[in-house]
Protein backbone atom coordinates (compact mmCIF):
# COMPACT_ATOMS: atom_id res chain seq x y z
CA UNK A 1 0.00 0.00 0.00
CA UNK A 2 1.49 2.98 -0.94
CA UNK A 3 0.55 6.90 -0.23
CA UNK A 4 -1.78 7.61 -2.86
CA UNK A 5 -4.24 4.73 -2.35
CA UNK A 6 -4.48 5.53 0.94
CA UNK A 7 -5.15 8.78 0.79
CA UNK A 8 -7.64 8.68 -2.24
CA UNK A 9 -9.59 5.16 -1.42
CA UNK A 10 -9.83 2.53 0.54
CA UNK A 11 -12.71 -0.71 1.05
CA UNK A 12 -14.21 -2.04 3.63
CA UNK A 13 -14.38 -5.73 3.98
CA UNK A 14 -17.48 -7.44 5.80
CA UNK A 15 -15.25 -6.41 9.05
CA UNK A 16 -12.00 -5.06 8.28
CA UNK A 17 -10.46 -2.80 6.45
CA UNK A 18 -6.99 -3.74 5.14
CA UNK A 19 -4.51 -3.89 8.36
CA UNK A 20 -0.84 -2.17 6.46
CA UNK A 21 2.19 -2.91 8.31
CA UNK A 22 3.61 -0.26 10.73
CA UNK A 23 7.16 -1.64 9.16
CA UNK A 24 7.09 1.60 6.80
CA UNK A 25 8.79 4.74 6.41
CA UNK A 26 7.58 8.10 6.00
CA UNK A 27 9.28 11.07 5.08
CA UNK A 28 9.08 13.78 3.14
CA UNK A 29 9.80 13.90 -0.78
CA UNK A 30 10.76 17.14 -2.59
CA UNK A 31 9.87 18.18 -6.49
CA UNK A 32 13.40 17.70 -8.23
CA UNK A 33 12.97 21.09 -9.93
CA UNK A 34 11.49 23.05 -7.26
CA UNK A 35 12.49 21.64 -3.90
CA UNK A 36 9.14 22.05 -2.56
CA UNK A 37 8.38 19.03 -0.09
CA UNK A 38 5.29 17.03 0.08
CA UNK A 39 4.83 14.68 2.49
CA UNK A 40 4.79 10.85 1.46
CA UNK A 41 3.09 8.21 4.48
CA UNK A 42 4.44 5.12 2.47
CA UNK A 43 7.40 6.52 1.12
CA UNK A 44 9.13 4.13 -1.47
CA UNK A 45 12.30 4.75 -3.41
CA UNK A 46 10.32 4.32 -6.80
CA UNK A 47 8.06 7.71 -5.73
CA UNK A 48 8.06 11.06 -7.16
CA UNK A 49 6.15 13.92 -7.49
CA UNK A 50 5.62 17.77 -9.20
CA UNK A 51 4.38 20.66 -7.15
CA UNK A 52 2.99 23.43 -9.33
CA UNK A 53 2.11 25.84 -6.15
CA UNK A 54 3.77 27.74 -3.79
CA UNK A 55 5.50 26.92 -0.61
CA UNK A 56 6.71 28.22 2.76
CA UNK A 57 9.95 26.72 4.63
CA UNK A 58 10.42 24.76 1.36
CA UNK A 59 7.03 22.85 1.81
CA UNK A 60 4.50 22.71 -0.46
CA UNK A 61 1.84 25.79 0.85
CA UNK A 62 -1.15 27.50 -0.92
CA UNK A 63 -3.32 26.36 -3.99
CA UNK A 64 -1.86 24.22 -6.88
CA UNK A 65 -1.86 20.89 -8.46
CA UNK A 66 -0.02 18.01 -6.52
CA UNK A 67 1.10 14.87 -9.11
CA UNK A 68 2.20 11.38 -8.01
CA UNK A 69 4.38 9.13 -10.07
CA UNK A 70 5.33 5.98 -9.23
CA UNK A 71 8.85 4.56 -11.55
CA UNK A 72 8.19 8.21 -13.23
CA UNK A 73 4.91 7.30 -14.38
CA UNK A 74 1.56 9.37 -13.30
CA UNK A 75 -0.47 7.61 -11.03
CA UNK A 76 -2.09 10.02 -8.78
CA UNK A 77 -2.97 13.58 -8.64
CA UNK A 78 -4.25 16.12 -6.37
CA UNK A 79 -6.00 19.73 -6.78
CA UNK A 80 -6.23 22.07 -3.76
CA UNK A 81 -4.86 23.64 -0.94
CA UNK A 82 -1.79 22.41 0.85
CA UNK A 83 0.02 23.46 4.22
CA UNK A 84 2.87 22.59 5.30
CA UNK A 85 3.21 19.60 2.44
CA UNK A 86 0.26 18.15 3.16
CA UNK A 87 -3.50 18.65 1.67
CA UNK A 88 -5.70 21.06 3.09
CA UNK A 89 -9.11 22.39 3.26
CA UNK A 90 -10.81 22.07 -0.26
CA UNK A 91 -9.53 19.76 -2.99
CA UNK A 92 -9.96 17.00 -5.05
CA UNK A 93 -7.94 14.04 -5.44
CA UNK A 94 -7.99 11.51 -7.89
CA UNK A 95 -5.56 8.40 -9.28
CA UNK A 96 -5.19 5.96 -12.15
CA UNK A 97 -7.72 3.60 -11.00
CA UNK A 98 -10.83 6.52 -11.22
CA UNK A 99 -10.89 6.89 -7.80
CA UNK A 100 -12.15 10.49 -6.81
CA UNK A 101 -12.23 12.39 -3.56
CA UNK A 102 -13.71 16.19 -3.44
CA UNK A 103 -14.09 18.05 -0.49
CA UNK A 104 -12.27 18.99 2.76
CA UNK A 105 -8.80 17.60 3.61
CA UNK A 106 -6.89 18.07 6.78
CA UNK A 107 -3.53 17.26 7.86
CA UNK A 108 -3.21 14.86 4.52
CA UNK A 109 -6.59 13.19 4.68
CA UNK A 110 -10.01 13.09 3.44
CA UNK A 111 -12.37 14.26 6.10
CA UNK A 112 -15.34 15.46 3.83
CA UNK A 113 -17.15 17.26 5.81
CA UNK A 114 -19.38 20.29 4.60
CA UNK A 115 -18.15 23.84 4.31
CA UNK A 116 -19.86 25.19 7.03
CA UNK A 117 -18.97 22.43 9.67
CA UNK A 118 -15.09 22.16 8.29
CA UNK A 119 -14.02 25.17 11.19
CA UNK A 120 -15.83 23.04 13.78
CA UNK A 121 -13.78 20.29 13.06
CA UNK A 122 -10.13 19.88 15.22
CA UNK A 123 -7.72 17.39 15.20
CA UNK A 124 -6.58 17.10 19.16
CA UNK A 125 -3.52 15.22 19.74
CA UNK A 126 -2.51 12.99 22.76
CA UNK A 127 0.86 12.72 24.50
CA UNK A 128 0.60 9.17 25.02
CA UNK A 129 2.06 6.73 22.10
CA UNK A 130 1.06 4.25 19.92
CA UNK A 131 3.80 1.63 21.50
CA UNK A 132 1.16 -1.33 21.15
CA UNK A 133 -0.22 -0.98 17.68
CA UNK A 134 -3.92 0.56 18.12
CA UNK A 135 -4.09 2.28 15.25
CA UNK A 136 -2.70 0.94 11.66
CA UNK A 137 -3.02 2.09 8.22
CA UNK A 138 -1.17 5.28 9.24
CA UNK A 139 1.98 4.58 7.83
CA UNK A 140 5.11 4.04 10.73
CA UNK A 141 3.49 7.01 12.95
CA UNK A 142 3.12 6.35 16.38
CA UNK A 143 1.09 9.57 16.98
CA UNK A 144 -2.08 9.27 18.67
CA UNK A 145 -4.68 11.57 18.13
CA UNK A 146 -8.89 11.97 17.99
CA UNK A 147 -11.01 14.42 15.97
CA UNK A 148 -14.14 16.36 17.32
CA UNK A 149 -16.74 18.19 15.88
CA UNK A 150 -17.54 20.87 18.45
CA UNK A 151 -21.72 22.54 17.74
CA UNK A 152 -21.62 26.50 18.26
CA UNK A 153 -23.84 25.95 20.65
CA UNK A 154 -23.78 25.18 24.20
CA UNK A 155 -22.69 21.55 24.72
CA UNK A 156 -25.58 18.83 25.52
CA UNK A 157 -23.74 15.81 25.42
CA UNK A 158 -20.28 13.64 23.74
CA UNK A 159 -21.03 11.51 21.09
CA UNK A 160 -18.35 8.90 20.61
CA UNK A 161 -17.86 6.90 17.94
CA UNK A 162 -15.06 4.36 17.58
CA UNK A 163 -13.97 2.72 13.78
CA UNK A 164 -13.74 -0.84 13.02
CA UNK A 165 -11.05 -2.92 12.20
CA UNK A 166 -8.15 -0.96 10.51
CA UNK A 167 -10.73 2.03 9.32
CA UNK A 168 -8.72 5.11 9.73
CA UNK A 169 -10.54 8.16 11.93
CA UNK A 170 -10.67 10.23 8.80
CA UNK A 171 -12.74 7.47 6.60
CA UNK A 172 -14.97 7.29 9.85
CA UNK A 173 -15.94 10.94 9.56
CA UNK A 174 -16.91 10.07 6.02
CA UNK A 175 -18.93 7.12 6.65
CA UNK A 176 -20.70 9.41 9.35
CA UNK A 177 -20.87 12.64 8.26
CA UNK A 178 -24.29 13.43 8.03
CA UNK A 179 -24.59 12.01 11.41
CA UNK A 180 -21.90 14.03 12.89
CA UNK A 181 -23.72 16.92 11.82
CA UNK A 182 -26.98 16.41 12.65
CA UNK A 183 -25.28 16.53 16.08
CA UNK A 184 -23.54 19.08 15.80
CA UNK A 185 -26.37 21.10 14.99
CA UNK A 186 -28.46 19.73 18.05
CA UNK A 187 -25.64 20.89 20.55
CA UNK A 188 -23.83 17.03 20.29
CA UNK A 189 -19.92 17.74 20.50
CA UNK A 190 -18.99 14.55 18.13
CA UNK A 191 -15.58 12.94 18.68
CA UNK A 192 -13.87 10.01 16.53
CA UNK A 193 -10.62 8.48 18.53
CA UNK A 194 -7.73 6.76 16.63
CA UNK A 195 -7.84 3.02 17.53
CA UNK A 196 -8.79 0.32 14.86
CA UNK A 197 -6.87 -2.50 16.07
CA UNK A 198 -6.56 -5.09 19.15
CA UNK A 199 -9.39 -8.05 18.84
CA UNK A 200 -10.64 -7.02 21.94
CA UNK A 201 -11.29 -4.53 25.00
CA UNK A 202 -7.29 -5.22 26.57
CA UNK A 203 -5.24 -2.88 28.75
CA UNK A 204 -4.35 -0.53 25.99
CA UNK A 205 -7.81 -0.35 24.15
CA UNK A 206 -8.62 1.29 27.91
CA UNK A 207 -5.44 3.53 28.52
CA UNK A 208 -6.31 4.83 25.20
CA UNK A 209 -10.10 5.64 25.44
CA UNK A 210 -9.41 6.85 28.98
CA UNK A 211 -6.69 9.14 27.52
CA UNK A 212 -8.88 10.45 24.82
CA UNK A 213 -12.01 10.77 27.37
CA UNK A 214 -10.20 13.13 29.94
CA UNK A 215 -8.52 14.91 27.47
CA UNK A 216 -12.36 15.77 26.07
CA UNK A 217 -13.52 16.66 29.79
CA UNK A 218 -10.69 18.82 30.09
CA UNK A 219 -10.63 20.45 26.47
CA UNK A 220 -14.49 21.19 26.06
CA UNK A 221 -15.75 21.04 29.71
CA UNK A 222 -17.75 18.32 28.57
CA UNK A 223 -20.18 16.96 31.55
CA UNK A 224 -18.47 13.61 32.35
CA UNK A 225 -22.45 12.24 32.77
CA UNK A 226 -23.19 12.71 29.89
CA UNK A 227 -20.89 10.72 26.52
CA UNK A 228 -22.74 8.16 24.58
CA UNK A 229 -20.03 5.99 23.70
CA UNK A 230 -20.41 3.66 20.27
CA UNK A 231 -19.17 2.71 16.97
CA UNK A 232 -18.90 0.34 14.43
CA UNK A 233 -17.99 -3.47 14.45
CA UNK A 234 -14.59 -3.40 16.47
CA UNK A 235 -15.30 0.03 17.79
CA UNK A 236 -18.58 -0.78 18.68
CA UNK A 237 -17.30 -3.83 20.68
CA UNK A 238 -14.80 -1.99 22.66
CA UNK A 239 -17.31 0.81 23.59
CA UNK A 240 -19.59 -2.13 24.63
CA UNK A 241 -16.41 -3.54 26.98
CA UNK A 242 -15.47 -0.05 28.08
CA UNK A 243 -18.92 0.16 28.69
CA UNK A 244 -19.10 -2.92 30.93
CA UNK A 245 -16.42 -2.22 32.79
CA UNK A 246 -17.10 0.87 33.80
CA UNK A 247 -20.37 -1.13 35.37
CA UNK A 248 -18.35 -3.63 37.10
CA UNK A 249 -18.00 -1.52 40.26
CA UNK A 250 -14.25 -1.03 40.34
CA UNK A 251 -13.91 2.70 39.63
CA UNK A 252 -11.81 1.57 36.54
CA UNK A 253 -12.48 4.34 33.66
CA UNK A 254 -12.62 7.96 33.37
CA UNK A 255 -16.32 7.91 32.36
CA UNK A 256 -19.60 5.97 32.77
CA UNK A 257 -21.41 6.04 29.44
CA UNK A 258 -24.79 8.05 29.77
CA UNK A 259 -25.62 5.08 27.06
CA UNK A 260 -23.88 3.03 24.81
CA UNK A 261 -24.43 1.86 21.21
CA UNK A 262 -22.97 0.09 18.10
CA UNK A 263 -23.43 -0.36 14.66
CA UNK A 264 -23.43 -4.58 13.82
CA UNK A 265 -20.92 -5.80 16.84
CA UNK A 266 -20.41 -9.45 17.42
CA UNK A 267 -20.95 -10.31 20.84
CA UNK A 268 -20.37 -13.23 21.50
CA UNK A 269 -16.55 -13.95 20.58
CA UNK A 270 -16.95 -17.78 21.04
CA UNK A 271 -19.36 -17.60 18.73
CA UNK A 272 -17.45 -15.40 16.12
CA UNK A 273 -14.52 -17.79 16.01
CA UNK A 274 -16.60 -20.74 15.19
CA UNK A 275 -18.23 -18.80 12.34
CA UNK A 276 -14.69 -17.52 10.95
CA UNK A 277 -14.10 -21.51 11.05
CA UNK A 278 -16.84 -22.31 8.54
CA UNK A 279 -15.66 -19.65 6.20
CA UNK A 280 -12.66 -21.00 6.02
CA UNK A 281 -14.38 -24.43 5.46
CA UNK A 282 -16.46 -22.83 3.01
CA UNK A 283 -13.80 -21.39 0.62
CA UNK A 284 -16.98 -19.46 -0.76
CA UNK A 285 -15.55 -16.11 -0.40
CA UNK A 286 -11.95 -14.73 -0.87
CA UNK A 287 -12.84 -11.60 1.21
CA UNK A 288 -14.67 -14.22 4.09
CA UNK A 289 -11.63 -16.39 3.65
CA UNK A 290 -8.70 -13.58 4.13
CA UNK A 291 -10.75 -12.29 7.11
CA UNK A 292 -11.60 -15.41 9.00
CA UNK A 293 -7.58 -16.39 8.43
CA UNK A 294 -6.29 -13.04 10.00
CA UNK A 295 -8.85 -13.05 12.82
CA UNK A 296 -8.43 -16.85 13.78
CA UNK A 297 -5.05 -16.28 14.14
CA UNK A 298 -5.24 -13.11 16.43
CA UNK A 299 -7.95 -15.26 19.10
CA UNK A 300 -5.54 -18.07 18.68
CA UNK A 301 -2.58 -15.94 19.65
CA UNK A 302 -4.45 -13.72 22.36
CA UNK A 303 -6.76 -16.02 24.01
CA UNK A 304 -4.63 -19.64 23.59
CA UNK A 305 -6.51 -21.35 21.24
CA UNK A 306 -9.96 -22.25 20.34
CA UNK A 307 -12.79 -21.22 22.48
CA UNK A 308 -13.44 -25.29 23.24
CA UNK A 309 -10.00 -25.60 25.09
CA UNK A 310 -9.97 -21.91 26.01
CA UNK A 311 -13.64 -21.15 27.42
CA UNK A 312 -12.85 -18.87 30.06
CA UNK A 313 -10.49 -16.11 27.96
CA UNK A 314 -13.50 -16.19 25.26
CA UNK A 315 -16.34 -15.19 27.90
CA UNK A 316 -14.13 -12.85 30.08
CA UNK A 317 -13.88 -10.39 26.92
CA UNK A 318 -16.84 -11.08 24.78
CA UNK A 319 -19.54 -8.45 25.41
CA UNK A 320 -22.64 -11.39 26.27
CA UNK A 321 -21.76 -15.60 26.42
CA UNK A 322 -24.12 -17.45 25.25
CA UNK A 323 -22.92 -20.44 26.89
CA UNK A 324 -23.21 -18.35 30.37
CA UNK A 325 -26.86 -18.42 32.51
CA UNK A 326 -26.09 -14.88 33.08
CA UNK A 327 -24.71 -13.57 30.30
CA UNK A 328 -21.58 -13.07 30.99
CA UNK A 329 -20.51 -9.66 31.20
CA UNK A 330 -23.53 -8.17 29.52
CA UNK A 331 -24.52 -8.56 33.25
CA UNK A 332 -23.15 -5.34 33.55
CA UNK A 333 -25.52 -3.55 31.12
CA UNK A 334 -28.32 -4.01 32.51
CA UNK A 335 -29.16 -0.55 34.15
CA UNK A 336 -27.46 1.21 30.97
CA UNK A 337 -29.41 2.46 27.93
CA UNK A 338 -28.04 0.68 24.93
CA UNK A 339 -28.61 0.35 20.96
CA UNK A 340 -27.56 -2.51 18.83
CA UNK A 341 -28.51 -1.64 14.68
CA UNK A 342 -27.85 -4.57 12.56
CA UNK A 343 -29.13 -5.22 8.94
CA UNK A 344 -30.02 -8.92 9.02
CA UNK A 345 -30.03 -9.26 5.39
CA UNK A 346 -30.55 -12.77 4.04
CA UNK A 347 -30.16 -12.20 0.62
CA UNK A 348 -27.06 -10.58 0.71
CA UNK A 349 -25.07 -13.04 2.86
CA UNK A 350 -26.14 -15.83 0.77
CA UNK A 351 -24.44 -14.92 -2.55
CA UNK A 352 -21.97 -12.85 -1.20
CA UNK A 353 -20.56 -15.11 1.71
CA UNK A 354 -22.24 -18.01 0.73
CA UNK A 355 -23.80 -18.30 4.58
CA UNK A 356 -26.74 -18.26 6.43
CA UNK A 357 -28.41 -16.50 9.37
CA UNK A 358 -26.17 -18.15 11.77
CA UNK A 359 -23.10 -16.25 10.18
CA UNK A 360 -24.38 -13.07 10.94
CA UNK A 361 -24.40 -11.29 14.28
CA UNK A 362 -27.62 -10.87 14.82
CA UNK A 363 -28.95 -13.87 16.07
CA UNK A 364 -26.13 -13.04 19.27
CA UNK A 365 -27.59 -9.94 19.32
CA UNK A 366 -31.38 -10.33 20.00
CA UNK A 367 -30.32 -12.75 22.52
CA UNK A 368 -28.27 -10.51 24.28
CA UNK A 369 -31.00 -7.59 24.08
CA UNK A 370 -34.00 -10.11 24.62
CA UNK A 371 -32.15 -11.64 27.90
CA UNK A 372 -31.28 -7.72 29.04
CA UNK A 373 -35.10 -6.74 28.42
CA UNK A 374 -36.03 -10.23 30.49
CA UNK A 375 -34.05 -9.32 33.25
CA UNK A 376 -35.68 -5.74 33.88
CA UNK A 377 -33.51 -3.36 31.53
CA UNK A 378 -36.50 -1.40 29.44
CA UNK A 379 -33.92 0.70 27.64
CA UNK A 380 -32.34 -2.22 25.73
CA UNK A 381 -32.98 -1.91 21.80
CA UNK A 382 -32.47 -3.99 18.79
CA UNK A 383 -32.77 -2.14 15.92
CA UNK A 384 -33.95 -3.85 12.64
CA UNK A 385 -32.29 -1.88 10.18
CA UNK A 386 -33.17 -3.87 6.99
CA UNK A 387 -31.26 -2.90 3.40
CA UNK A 388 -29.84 0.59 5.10
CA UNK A 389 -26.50 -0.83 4.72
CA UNK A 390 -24.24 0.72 2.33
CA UNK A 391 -20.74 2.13 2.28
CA UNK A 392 -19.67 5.45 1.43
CA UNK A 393 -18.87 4.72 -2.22
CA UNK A 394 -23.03 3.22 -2.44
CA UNK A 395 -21.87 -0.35 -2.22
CA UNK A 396 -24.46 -2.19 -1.12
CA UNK A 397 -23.10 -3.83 2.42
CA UNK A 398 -25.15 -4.92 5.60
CA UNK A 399 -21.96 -4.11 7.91
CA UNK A 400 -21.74 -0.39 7.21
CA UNK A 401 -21.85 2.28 9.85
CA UNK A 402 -25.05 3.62 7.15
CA UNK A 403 -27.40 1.59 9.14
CA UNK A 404 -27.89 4.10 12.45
CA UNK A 405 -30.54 6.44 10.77
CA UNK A 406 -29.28 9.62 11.90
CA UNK A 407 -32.41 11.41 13.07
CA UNK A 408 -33.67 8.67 15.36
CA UNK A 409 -30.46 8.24 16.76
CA UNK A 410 -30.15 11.85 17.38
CA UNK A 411 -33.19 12.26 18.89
CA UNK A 412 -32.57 9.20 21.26
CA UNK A 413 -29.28 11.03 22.36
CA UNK A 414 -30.67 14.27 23.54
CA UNK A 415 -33.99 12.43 25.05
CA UNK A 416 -31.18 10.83 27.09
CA UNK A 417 -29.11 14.28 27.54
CA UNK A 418 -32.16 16.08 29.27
CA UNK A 419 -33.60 12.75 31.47
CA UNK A 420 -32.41 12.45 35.10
């Protein structure tokens, strides 16, 4: 993976996005007739590139057209603003594949956000380090970082929401930008932290979100009662553990989640592996196949094997155990207000994975939220969000942070914001 795919495109898979290796080098490149540098993430020796605008310090600054070559040929190109050698505020990008990105940039990515909300939008970083890998596809940075979009008005509540599996903070404010603004514009400070790695809710998922959360408490004054913590797939799982375990009555995170939410999460982590296992049986899908490989091999390597010789790691960091009377740790949701949207879509697993009801995640999931609801928790939701799935580009896909509808969700928020 080189610079200019990542910066123009990228694809989610039913999970995952494609996990780069941290093994990289960045630097920055300068045009050989000007001397004007441009940053490159994945720098390789074969790269080059023209500036045609001005610069400042010797980087590229101001308005012009940005090229890519790769062994001297063209295979990338960028229009816009650029400070300090990077892209942004408006531009368009584009590369040899038809790939085309037009909007806002900042600090080198594609945000896409509107105009009018672009000012609003601030990229805060941390002190602490990315030592332990939690977010990837950012070339060999170990910066750590999150964005918020802060409303002009006065703050109501924290909306967080966490990325998947190797989905970059910048292609999450895509995916949820009309979302983000919907809360911005109902007094919802919105906030997307960089962490897209780890299998599971471990010791530096929770440094991290901890880090992120006081550093929003102390930035914005933002009422520590009040963040609705969620995401999508992997994000949505570790907001569901951070969640729990701010439940558990050990005084272990920053926050307690006002309420909690995700976008398709598996649950039940027992129950994930086996279904990676029949993919790979399967062979149905190369996308299935590549996925279930890499995530076998990360429960394999963090929890000791299989969940039928390893039952205890599997339940102590799924979110609800199916094989546990009480749940498991979903025990510890049962006096918080929680959404789980899924898009149950039969006839798109079929031909696409070549599965069946039992490889998606919702059957875990109505469990979980029917056995919450049993047990006295009135505030526990399933929401069926049938065919709303579909990725930024319009690909049709079931697991796509598309399927919270952005007005009810809003509207639950700040119902939540104002109740006692």
């Amino acid at each position: 993976m080189n610079s200019r795919n990542r910066i123009l495109f990228s694809v989610l898979t039913f999970i995952s996005v494609e996990i780069s290796a941290q093994q990289v080098v960045s630097k920055f490149i300068s045009d050989p007739k000007t001397g004007f540098k441009v940053w490159d993430e994945y720098y390789s020796p074969d790269d080059s590139i023209s500036w045609s605008g001005s610069s400042k310090n010797k980087m590229a600054t101001g308005n012009g057209t940005l090229t890519w070559y790769v062994h001297g040929k063209e295979v990338a190109k960028y229009e816009g603003a650029m400070l300090k050698g990077k892209p942004e505020g408006k531009g368009k990008s584009s590369d040899y594949a038809g790939n085309v990105q037009e909007g806002n940039f900042m600090d080198g990515a594609f945000v896409g956000i509107d105009d009018a909300y672009f000012p609003l939008l601030k990229k805060n970083l941390l002190t602490v380090k990315d030592t332990a890998d939690l977010y990837v596809n950012d070339g060999a940075s170990q910066q750590l970082f999150y964005y918020s979009l802060q409303p002009a008005k006065k703050l109501k509540g924290t909306v967080v929401l966490i990325p998947s599996t190797g989905e970059r903070a910048d292609e999450a404010i895509v995916a949820t930008k009309k979302l983000a603004q919907l809360c911005c514009d109902s007094g919802l400070l919105v906030i997307w932290p960089s962490i897209n790695h780890h299998i599971y809710f471990d010791q530096p998922s929770h440094l991290l979100l901890d880090s992120v959360f006081a550093d929003v408490v102390k930035r914005y004054q933002a009422p520590k009662d009040k963040f609705f913590v969620g995401g999508f797939s992997l994000g949505a799982m570790l907001a569901l553990r951070y969640t729990e375990t701010a439940n558990d009555g050990k005084n272990e995170t920053v926050i307690i989640p006002r309420a909690v939410f995700g976008a398709d999460p598996p649950v039940d982590l027992a129950d994930l592996h086996d279904q990676f296992v029949r993919d790979t049986a399967r062979k149905f899908s190369k996308a299935g196949m590549n996925e279930a490989d890499y995530y076998l091999g990360e429960m394999h390597r963090c929890f000791g094997g299989a969940p039928q010789q390893f039952s205890a790691n599997y339940v102590s960091n799924s979110i609800w155990s199916r094989s546990e009377s009480d749940g498991g740790n979903a025990k510890f949701l049962l006096h918080t207000p929680l959404r789980i949207y899924s898009d149950p879509d039969i006839d798109w697993q079929m031909p696409q994975r070549g599965g069946d009801y039992y490889d998606m995640n919702a059957p875990d999931q109505t469990a979980m939220i029917s056995e919450l609801i049993r047990k006295g928790n009135k505030q526990a939701e399933y929401v069926n969000a049938l065919g709303k799935g579909f990725r930024p580009d319009g690909t049709r896909h079931p697991h796509s942070w598309s399927i919270i509808d952005p007005d009810g969700f809003v509207k639950w928020v700040i119902q939540l914001s104002i109740r006692q």
